[in-house]
C-alpha atoms as a PDB file:
ATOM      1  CA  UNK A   1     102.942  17.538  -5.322  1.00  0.00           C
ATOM      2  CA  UNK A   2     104.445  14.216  -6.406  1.00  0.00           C
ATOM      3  CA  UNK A   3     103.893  12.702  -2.588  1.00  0.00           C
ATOM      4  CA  UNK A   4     101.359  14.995  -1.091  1.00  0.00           C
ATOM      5  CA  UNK A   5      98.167  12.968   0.403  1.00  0.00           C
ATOM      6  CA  UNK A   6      94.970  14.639  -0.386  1.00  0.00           C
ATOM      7  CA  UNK A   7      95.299  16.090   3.343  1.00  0.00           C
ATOM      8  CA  UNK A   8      98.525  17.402   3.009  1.00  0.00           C
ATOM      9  CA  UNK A   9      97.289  19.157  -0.455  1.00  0.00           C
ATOM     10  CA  UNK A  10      94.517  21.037   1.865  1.00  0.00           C
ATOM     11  CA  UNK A  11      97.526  22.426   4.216  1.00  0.00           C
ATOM     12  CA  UNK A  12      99.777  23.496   1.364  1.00  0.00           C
ATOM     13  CA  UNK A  13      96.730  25.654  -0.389  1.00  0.00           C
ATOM     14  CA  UNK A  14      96.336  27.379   2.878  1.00  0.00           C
ATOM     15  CA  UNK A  15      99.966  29.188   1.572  1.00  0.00           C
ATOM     16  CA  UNK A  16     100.195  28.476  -2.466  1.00  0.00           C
ATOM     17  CA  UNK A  17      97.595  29.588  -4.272  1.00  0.00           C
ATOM     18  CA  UNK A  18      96.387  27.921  -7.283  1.00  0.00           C
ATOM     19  CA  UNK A  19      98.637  29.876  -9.587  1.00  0.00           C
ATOM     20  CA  UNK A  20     101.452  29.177  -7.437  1.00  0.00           C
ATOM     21  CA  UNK A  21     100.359  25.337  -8.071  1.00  0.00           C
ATOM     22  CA  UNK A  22     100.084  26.037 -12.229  1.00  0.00           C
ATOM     23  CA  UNK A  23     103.798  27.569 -11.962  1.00  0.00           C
ATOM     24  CA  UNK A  24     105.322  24.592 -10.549  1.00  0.00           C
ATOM     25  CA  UNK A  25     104.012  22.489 -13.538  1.00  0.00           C
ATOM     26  CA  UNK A  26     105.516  25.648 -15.966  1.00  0.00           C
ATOM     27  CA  UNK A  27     108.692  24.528 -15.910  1.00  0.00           C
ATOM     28  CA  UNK A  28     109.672  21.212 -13.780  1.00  0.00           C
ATOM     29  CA  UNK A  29     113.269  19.822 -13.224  1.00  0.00           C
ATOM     30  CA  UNK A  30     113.124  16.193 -14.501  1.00  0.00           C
ATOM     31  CA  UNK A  31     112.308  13.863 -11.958  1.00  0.00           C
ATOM     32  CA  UNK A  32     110.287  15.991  -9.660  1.00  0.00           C
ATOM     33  CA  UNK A  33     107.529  14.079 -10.778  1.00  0.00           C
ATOM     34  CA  UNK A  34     106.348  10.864 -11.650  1.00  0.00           C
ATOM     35  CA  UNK A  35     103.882  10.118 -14.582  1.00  0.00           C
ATOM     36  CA  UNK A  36     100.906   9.700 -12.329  1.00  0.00           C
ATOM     37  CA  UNK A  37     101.108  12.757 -10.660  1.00  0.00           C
ATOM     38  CA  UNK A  38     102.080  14.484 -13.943  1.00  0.00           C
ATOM     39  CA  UNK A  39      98.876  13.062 -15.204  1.00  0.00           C
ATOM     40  CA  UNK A  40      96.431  14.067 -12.597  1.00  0.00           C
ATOM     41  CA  UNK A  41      97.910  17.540 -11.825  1.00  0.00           C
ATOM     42  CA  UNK A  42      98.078  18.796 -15.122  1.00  0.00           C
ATOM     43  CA  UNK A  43      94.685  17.500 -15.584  1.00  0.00           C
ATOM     44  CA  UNK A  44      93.458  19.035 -12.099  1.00  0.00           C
ATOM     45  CA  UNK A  45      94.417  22.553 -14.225  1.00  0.00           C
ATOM     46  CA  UNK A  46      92.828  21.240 -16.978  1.00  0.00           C
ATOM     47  CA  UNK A  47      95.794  20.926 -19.261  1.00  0.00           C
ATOM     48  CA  UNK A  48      94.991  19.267 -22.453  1.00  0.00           C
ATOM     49  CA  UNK A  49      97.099  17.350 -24.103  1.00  0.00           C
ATOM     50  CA  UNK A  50      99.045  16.367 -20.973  1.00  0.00           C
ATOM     51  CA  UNK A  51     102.580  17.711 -22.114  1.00  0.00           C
ATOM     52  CA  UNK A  52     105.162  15.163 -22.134  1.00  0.00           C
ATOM     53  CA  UNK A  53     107.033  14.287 -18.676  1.00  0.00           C
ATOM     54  CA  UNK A  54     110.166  16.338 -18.592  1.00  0.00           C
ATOM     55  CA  UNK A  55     113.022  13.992 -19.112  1.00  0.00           C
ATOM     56  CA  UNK A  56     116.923  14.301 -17.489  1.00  0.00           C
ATOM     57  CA  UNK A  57     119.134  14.656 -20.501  1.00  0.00           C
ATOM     58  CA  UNK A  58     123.036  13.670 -20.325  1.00  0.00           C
ATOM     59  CA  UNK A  59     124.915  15.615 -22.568  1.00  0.00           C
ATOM     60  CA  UNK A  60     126.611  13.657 -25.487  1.00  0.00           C
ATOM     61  CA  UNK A  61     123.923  10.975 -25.066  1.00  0.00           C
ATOM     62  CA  UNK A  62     121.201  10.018 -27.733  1.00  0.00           C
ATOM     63  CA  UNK A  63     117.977   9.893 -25.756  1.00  0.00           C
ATOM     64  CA  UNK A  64     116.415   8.015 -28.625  1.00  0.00           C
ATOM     65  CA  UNK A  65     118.383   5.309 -27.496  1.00  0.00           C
ATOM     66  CA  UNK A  66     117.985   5.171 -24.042  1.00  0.00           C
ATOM     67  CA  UNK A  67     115.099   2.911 -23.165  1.00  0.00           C
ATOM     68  CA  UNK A  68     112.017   4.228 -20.784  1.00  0.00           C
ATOM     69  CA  UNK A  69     111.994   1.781 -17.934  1.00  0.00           C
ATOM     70  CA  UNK A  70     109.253   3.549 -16.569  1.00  0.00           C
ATOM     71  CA  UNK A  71     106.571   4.177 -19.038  1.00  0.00           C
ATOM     72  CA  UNK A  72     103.116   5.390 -19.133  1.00  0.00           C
ATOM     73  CA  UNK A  73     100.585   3.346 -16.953  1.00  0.00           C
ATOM     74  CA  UNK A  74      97.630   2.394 -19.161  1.00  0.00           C
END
């Protein structure tokens, strides 16, 4: 979903089915997708608010202070 063209979207529907679609933004592994593609699938399902991007965490590390090097495009 993260590098699918708009034609390869029209193959994979032929076999996933739109709930199949929804459960794959359920409950993501971090990193599967990148904040565009967050953004326009969950608003595709009309998901509002956009949940947050699932993030990797590393145990014994504070996320607060790990810095986003990839953040939100405006």
């Amino acid at each position: 979903m993260t590098y699918a063209s708009d034609e390869d979207i029209e193959t994979l529907k032929k076999y996933f089915s739109d709930d199949e679609f929804k459960a794959a933004l359920d409950d993501p592994a971090p990193g599967i997708f990148d904040q565009s593609s967050w953004t326009k699938w969950n608003q595709r399902y009309g998901r509002t608010p956009i949940p947050p991007l699932p993030k990797r965490r590393i145990p014994g590390v504070d996320q607060a202070t790990v810095p986003d090097f990839f953040p939100p495009k405006s």
